[in-house]
PDB file of N, CA and C in Angstrom:
ATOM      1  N   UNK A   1     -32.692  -2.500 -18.786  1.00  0.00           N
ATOM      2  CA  UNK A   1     -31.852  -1.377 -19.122  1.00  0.00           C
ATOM      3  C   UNK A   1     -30.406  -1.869 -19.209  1.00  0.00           C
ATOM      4  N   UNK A   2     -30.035  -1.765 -20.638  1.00  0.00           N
ATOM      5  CA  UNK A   2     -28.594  -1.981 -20.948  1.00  0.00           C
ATOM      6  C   UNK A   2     -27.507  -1.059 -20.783  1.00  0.00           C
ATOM      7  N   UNK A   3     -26.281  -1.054 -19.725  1.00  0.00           N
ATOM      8  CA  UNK A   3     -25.453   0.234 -19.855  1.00  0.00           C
ATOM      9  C   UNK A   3     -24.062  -0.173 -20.958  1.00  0.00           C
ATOM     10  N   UNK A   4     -23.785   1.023 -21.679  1.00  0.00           N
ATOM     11  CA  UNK A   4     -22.596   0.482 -22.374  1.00  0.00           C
ATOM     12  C   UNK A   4     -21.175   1.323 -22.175  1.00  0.00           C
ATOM     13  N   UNK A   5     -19.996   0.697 -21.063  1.00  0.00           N
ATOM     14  CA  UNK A   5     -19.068   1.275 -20.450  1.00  0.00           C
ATOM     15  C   UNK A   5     -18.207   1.194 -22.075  1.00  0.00           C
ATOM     16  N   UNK A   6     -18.115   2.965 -21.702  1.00  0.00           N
ATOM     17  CA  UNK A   6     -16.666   2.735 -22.868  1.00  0.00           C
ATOM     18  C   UNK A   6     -15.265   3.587 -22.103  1.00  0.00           C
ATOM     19  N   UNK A   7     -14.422   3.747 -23.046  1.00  0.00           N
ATOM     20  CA  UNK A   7     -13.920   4.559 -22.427  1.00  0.00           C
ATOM     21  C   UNK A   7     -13.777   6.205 -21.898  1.00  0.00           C
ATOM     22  N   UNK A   8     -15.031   6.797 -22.295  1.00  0.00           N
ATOM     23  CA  UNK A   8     -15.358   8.108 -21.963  1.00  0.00           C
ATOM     24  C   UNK A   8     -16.285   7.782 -20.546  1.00  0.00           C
ATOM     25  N   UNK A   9     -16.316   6.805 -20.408  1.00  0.00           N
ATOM     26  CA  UNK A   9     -17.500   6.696 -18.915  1.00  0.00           C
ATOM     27  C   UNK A   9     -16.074   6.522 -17.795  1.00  0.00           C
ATOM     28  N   UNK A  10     -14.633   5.510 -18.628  1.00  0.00           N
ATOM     29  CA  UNK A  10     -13.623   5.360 -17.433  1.00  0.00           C
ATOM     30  C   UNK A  10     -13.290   6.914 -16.892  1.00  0.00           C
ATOM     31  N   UNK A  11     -12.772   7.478 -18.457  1.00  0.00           N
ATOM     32  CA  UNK A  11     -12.334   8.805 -17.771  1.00  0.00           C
ATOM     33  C   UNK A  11     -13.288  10.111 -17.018  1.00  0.00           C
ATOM     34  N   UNK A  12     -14.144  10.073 -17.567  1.00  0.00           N
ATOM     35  CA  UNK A  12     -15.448  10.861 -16.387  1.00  0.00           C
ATOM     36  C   UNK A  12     -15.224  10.228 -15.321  1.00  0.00           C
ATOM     37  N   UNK A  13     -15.278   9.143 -15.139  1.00  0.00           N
ATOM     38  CA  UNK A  13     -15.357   8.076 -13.771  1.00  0.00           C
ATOM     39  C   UNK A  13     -14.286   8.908 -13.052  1.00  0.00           C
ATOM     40  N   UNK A  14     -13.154   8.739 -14.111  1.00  0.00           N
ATOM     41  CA  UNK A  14     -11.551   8.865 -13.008  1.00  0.00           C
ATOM     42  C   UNK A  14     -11.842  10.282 -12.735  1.00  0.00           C
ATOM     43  N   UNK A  15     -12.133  11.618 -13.489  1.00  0.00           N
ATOM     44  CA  UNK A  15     -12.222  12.893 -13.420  1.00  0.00           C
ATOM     45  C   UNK A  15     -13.203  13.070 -11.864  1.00  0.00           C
ATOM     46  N   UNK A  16     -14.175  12.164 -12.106  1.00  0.00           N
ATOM     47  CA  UNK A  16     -15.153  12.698 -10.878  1.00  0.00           C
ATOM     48  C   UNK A  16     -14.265  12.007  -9.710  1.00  0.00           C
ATOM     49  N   UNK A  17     -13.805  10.939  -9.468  1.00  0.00           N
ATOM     50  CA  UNK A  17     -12.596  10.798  -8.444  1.00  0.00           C
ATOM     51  C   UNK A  17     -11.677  11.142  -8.051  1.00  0.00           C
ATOM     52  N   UNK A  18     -10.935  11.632  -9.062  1.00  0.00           N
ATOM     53  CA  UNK A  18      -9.809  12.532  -8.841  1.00  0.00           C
ATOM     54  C   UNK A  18     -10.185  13.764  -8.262  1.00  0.00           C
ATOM     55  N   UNK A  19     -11.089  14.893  -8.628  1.00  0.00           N
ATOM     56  CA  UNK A  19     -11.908  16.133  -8.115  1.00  0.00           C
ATOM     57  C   UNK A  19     -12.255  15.617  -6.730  1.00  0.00           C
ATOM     58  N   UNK A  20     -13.121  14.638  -6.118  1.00  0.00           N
ATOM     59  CA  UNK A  20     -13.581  14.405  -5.308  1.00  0.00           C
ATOM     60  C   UNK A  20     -12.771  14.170  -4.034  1.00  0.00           C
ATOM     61  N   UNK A  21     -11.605  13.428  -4.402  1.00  0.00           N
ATOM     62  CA  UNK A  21     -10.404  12.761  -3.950  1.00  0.00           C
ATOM     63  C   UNK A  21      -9.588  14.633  -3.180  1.00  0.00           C
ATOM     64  N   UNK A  22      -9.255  15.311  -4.313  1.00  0.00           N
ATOM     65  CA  UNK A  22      -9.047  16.449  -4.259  1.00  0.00           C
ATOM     66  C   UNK A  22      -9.694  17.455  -3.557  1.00  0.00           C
ATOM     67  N   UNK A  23     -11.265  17.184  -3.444  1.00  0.00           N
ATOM     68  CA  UNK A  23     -11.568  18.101  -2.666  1.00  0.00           C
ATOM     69  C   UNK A  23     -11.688  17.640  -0.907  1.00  0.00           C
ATOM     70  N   UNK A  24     -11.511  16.558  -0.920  1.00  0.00           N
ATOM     71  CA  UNK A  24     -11.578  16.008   0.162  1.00  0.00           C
ATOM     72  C   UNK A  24     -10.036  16.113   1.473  1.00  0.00           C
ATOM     73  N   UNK A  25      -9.060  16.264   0.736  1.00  0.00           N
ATOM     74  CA  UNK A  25      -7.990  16.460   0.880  1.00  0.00           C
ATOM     75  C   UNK A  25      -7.826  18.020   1.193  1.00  0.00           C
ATOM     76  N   UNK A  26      -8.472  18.970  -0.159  1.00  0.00           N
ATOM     77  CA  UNK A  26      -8.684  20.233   0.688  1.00  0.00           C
ATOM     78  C   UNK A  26      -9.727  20.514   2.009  1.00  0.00           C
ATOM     79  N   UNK A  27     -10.561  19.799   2.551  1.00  0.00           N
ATOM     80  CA  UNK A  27     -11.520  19.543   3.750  1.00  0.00           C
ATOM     81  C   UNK A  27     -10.367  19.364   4.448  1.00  0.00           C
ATOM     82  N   UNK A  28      -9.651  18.289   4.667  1.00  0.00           N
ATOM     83  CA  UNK A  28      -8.906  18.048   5.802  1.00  0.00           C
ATOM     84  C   UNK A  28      -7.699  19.708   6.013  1.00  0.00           C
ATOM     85  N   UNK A  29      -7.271  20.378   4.805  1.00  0.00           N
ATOM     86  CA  UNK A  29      -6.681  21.228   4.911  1.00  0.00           C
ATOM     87  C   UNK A  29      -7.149  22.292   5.918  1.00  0.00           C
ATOM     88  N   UNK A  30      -8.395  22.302   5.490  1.00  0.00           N
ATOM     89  CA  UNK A  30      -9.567  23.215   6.092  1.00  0.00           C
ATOM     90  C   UNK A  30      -9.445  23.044   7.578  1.00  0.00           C
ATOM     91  N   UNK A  31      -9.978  22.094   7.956  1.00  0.00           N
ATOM     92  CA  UNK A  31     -10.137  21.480   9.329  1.00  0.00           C
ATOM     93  C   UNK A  31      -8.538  21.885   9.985  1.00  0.00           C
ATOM     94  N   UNK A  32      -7.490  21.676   9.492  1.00  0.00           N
ATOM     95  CA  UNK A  32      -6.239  22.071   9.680  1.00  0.00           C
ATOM     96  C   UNK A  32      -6.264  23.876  10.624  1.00  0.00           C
ATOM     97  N   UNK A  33      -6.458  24.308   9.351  1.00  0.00           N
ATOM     98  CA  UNK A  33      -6.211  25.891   9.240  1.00  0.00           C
ATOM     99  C   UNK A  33      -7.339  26.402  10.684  1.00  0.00           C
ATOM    100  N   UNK A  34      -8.863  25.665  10.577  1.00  0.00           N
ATOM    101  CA  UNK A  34      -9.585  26.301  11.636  1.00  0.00           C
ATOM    102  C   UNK A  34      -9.025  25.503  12.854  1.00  0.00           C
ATOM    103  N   UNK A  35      -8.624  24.576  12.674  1.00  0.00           N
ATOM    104  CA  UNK A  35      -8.447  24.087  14.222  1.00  0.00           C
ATOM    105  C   UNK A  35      -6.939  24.595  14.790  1.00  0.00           C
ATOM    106  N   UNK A  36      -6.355  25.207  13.906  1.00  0.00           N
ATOM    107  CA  UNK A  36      -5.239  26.125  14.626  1.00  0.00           C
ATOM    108  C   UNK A  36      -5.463  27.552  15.143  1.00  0.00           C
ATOM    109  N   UNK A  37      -7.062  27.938  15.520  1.00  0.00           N
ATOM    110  CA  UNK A  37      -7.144  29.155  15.969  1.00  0.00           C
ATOM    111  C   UNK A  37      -8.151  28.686  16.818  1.00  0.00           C
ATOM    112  N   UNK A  38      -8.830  27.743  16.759  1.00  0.00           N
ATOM    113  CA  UNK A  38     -10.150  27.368  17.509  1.00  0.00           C
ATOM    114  C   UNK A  38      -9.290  26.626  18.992  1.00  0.00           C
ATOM    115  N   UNK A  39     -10.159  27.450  20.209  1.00  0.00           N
ATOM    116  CA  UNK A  39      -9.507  26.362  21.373  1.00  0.00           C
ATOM    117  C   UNK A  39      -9.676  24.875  21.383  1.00  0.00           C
ATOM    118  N   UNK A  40      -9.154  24.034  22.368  1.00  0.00           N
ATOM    119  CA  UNK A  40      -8.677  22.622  22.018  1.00  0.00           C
ATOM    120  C   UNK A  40     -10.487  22.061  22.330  1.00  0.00           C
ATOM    121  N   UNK A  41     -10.608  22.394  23.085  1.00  0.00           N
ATOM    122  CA  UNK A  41     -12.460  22.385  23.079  1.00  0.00           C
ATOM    123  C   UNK A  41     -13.770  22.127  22.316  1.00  0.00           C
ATOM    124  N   UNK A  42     -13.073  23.062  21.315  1.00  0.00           N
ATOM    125  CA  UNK A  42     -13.988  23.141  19.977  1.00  0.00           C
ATOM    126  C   UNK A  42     -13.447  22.935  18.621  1.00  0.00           C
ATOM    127  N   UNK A  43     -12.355  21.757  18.676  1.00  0.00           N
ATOM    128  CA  UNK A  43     -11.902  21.872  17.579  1.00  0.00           C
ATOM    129  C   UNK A  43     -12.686  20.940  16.514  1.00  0.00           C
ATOM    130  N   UNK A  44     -12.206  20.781  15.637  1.00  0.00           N
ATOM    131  CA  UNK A  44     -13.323  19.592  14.623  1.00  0.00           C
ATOM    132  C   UNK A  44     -12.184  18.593  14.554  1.00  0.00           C
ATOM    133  N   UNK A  45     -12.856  17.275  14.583  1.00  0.00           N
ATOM    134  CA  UNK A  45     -12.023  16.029  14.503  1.00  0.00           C
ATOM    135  C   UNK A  45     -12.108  15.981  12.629  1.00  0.00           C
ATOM    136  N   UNK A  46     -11.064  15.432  11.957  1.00  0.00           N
ATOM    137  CA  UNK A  46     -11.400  15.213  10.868  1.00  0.00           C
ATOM    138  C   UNK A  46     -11.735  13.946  10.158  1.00  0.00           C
ATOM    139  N   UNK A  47     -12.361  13.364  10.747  1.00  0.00           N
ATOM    140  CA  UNK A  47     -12.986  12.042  11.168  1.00  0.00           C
ATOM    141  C   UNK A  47     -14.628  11.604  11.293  1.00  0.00           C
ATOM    142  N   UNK A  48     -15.303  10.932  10.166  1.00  0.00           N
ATOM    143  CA  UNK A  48     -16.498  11.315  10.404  1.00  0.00           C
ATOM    144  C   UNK A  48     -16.796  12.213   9.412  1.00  0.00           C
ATOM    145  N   UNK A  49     -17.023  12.397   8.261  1.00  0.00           N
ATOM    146  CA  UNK A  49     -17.558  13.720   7.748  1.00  0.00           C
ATOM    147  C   UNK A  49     -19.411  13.547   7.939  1.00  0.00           C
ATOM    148  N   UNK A  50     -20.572  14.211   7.958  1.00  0.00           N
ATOM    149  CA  UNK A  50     -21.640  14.281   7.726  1.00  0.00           C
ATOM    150  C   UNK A  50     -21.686  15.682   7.496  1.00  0.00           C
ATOM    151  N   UNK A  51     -22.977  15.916   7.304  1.00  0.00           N
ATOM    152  CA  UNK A  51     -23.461  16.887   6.354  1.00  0.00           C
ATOM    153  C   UNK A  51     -23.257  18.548   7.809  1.00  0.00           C
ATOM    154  N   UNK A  52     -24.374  18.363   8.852  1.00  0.00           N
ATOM    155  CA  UNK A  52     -23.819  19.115   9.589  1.00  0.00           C
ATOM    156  C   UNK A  52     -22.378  19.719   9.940  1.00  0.00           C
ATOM    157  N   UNK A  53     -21.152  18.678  10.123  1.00  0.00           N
ATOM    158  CA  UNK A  53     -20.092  18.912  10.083  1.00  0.00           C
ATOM    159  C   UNK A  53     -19.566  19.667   8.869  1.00  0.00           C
ATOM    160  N   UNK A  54     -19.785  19.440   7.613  1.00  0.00           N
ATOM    161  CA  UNK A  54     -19.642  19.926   6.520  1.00  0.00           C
ATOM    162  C   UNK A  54     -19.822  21.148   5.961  1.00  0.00           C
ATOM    163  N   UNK A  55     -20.617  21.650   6.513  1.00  0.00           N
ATOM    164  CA  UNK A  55     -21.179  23.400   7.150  1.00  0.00           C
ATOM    165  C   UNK A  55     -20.525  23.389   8.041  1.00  0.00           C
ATOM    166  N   UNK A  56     -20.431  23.236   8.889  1.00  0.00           N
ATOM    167  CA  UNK A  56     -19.391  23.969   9.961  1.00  0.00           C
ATOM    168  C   UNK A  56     -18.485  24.010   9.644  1.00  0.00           C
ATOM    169  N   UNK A  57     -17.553  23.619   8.964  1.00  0.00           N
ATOM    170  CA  UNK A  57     -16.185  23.622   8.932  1.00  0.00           C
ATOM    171  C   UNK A  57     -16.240  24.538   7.820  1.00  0.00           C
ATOM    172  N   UNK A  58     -17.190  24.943   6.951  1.00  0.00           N
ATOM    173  CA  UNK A  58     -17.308  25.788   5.795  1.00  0.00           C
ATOM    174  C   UNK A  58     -17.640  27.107   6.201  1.00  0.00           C
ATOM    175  N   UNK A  59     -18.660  27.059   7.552  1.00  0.00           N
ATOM    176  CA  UNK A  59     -18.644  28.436   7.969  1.00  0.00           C
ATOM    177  C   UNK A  59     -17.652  29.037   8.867  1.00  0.00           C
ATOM    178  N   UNK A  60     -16.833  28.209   9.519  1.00  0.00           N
ATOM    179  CA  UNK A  60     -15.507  28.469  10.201  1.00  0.00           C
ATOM    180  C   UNK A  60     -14.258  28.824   9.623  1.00  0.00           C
ATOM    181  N   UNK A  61     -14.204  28.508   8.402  1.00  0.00           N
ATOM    182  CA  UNK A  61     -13.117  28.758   7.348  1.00  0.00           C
ATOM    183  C   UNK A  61     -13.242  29.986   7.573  1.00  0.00           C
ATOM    184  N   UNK A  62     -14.627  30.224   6.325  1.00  0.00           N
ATOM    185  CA  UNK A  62     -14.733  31.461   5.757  1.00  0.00           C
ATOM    186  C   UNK A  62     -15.197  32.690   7.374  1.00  0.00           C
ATOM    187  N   UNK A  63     -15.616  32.210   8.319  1.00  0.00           N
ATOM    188  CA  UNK A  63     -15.367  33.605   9.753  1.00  0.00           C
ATOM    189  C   UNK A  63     -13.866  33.689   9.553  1.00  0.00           C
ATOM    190  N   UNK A  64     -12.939  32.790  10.034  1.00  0.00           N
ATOM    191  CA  UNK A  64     -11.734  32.998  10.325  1.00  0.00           C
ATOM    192  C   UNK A  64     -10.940  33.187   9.600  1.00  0.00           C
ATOM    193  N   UNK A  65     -11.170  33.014   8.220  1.00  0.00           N
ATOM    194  CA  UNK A  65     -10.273  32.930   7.268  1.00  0.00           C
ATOM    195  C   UNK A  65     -10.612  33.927   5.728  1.00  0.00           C
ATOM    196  N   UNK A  66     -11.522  35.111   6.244  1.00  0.00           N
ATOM    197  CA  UNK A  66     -12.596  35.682   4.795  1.00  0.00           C
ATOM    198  C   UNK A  66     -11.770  35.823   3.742  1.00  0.00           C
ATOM    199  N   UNK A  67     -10.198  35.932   3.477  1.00  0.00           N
ATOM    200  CA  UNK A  67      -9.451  35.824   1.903  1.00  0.00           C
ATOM    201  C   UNK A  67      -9.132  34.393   1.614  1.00  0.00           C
ATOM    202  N   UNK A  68      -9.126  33.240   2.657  1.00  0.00           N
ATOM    203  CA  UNK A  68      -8.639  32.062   2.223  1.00  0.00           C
ATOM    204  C   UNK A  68      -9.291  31.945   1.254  1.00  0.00           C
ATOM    205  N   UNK A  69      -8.360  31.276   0.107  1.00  0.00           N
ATOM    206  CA  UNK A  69      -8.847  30.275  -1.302  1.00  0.00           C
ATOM    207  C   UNK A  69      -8.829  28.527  -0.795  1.00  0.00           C
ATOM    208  N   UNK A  70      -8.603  28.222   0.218  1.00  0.00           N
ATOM    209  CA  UNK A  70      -9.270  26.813   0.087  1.00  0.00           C
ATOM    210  C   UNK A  70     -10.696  26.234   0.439  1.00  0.00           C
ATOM    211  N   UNK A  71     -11.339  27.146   0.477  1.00  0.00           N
ATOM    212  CA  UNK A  71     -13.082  27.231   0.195  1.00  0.00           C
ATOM    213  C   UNK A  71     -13.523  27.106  -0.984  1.00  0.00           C
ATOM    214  N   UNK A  72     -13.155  27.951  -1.621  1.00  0.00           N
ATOM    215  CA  UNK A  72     -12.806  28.496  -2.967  1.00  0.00           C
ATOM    216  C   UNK A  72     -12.852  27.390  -3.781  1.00  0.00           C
ATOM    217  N   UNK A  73     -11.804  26.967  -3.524  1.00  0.00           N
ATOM    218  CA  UNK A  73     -10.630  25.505  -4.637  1.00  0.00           C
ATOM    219  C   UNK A  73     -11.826  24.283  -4.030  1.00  0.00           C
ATOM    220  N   UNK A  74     -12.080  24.218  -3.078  1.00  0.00           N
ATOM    221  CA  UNK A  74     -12.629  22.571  -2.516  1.00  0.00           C
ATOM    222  C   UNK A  74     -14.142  22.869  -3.005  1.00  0.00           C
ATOM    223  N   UNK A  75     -15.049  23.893  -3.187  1.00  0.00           N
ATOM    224  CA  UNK A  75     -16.545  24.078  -3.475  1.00  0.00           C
ATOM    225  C   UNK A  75     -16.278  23.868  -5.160  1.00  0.00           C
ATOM    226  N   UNK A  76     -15.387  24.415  -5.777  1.00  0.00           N
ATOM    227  CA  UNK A  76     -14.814  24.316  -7.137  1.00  0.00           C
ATOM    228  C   UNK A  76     -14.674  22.717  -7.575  1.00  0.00           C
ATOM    229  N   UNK A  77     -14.018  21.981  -6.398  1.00  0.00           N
ATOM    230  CA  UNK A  77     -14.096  20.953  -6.749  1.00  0.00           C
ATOM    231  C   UNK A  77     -14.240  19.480  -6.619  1.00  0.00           C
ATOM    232  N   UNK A  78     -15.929  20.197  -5.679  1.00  0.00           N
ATOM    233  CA  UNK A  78     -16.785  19.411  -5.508  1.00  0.00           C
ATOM    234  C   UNK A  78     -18.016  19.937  -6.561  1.00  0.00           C
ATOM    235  N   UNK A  79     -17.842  20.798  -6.963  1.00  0.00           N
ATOM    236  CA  UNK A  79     -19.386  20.525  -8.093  1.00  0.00           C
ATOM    237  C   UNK A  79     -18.265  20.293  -9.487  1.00  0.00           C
ATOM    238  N   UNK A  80     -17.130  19.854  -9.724  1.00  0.00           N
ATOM    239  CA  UNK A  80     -17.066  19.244 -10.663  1.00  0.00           C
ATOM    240  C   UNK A  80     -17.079  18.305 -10.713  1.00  0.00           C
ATOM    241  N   UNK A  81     -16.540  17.389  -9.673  1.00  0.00           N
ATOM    242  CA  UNK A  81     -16.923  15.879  -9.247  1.00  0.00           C
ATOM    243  C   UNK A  81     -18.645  15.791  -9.495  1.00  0.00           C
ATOM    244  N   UNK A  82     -19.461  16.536  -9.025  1.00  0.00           N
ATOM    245  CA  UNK A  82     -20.776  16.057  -9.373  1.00  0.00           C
ATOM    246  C   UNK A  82     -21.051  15.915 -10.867  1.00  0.00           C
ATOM    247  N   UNK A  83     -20.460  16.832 -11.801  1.00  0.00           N
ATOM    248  CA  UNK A  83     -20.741  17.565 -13.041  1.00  0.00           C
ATOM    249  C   UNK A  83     -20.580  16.195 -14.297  1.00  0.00           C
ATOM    250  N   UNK A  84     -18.775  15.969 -13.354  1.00  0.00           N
ATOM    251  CA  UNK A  84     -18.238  14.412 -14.071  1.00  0.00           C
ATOM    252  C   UNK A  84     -19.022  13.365 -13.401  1.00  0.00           C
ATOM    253  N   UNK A  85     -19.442  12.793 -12.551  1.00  0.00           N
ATOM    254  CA  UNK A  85     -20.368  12.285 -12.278  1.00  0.00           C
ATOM    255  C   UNK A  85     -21.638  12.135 -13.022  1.00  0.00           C
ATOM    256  N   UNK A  86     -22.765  12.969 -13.103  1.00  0.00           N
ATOM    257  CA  UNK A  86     -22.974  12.889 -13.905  1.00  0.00           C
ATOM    258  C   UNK A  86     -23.363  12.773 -15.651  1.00  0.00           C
ATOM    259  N   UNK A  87     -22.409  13.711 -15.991  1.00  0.00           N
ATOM    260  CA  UNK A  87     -21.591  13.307 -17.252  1.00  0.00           C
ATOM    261  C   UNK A  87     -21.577  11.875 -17.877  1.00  0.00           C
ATOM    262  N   UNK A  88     -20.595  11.321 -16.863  1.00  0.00           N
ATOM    263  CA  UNK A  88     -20.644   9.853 -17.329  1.00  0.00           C
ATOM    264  C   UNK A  88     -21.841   8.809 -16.734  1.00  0.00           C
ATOM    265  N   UNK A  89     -22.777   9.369 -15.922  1.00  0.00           N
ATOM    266  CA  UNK A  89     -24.310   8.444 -16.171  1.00  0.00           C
ATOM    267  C   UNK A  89     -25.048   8.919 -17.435  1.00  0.00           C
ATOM    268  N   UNK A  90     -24.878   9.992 -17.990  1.00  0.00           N
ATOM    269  CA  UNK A  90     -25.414  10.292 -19.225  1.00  0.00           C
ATOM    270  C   UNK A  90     -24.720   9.852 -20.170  1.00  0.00           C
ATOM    271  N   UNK A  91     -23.705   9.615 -20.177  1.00  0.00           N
ATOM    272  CA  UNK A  91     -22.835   8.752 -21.397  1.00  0.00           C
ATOM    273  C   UNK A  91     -23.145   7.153 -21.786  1.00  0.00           C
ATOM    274  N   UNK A  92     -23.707   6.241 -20.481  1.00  0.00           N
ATOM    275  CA  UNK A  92     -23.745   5.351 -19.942  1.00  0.00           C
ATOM    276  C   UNK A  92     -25.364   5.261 -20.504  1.00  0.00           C
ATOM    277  N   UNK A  93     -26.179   6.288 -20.865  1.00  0.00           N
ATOM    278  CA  UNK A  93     -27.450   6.604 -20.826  1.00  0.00           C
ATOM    279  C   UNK A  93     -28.522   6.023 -19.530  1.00  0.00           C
ATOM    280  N   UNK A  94     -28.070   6.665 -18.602  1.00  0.00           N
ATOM    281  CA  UNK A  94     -28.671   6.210 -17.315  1.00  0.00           C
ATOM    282  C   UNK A  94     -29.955   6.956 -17.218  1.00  0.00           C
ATOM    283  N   UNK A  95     -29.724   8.102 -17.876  1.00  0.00           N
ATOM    284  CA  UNK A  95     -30.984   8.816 -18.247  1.00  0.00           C
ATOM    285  C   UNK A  95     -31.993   8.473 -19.266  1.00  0.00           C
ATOM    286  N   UNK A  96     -31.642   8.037 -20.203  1.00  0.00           N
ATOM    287  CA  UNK A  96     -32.239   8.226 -21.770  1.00  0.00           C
ATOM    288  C   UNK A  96     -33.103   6.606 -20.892  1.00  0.00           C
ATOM    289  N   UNK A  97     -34.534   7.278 -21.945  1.00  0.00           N
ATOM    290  CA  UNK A  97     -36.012   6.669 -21.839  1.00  0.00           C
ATOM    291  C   UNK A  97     -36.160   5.225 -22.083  1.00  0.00           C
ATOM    292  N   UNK A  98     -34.880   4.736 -23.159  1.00  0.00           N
ATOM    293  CA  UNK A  98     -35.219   3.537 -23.613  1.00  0.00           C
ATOM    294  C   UNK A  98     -34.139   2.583 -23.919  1.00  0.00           C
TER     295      UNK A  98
END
């Protein structure tokens, strides 16, 4: 299987990094906002992400925070990072049969 990088695979590439980059940055915002109401006890380190943690900090937003938009903005843009992601494996034909 031959891949052929052009330049629509760089910029998908950069799009799904940049989004990703971006939403990751809104996570730490997140972790911010809940750990200024949560006692020192239970706060979330922002250090470490896994998947469990990743829900929690998503269901802690949205208890403590039900109008915040940085749920919003970071779920927004994490399925475009996936979208450009794969975008450019289909450009790349990572899919195609032959």
């Amino acid at each position: 299987m031959q891949f052929h990088f052009t330049i629509t695979v760089f910029i998908l590439g950069s799009l799904c990094a940049t989004c990703a980059f971006l939403s990751m940055f809104l996570s730490w915002q997140e972790i911010a906002e809940v750990n200024r109401k949560l006692p020192a006890d239970q706060q979330i380190s922002p250090y470490w992400m896994h998947v469990d943690k990743f829900w929690r900090i998503k269901r802690e937003y949205k208890r403590l925070y039900p109008n915040g938009k940085l749920h919003l903005l970071s779920s927004m843009l994490e399925i475009s990072a996936v979208v450009f992601f794969v975008l450019a494996l289909m450009s790349v034909g990572f899919f195609s049969s032959h």
